[in-house]
Protein backbone atom coordinates (compact mmCIF):
# COMPACT_ATOMS: atom_id res chain seq x y z
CA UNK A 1 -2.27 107.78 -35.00
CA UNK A 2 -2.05 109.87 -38.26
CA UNK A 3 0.83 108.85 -40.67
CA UNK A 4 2.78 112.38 -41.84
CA UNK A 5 4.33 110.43 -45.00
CA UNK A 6 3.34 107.40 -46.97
CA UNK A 7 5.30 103.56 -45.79
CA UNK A 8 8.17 103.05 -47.49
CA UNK A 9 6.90 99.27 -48.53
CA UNK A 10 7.16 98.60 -51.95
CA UNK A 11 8.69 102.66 -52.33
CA UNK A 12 10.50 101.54 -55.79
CA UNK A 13 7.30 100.32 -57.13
CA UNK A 14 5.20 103.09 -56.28
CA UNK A 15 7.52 105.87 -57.50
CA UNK A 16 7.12 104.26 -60.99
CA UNK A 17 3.27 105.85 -61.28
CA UNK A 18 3.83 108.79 -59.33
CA UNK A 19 5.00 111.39 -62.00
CA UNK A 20 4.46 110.70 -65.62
CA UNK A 21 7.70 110.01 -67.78
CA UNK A 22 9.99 110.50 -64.65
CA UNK A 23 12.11 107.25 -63.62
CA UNK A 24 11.91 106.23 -60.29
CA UNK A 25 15.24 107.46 -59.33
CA UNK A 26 14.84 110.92 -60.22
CA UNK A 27 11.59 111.02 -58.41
CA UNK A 28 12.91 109.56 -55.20
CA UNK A 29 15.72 112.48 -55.81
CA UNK A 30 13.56 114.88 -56.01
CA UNK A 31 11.04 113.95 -53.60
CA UNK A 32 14.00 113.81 -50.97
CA UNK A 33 15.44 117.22 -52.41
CA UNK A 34 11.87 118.77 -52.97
CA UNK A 35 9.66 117.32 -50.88
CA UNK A 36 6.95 119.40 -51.39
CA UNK A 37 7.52 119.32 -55.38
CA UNK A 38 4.66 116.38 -55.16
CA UNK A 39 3.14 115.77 -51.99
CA UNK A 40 0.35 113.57 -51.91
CA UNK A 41 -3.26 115.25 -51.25
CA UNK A 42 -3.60 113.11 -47.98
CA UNK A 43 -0.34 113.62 -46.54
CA UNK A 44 0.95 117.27 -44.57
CA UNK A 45 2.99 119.81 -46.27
CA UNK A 46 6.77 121.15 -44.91
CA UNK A 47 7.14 118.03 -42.52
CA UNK A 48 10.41 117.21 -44.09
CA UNK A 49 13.37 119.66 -43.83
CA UNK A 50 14.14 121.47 -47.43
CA UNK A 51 18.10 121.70 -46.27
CA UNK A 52 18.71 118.10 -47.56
CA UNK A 53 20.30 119.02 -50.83
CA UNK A 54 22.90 121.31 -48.59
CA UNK A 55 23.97 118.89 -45.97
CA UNK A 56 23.62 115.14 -47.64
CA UNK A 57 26.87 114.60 -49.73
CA UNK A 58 25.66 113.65 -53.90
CA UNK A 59 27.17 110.05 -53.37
CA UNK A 60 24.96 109.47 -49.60
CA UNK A 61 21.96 110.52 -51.86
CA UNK A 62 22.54 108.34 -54.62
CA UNK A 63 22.96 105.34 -52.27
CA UNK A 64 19.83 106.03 -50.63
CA UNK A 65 18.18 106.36 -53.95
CA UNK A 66 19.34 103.28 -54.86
CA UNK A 67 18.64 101.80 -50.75
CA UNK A 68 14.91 102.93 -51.26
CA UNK A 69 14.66 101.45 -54.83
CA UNK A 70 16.03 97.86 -53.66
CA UNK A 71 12.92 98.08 -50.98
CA UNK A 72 9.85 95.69 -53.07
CA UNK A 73 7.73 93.47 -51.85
CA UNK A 74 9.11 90.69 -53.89
């Protein structure tokens, strides 16, 4: 079985590295937004719909911004 995204263990964690001087948040934003913006080299391209932005109210996103950074394996 071939994975088309990375797990979401430890997400909050792993967003810290991903993008030089970009907080987690905004990289989980964007990565949700744009999630092509920085797809990683082992992973498919246009798997996730781009429409996000247009049909996920600003609040819902910020709350699952905030869901996936409260996911850590502590």
């Amino acid at each position: 079985m071939r994975l088309v995204g990375p797990s979401w263990y430890n997400v909050g964690d792993h967003a810290v590295t991903r993008v030089p001087g970009q907080s987690p948040g905004f990289y989980l934003y964007n990565s949700i937004l744009l999630p092509n913006e920085y797809l990683n080299e082992t992973y498919p391209a246009n798997v996730m719909p781009m429409n996000y932005g247009e049909i996920i109210p600003q609040e819902d996103l910020a709350d699952i911004v905030a869901y996936l950074l409260s996911l850590s394996g502590e």
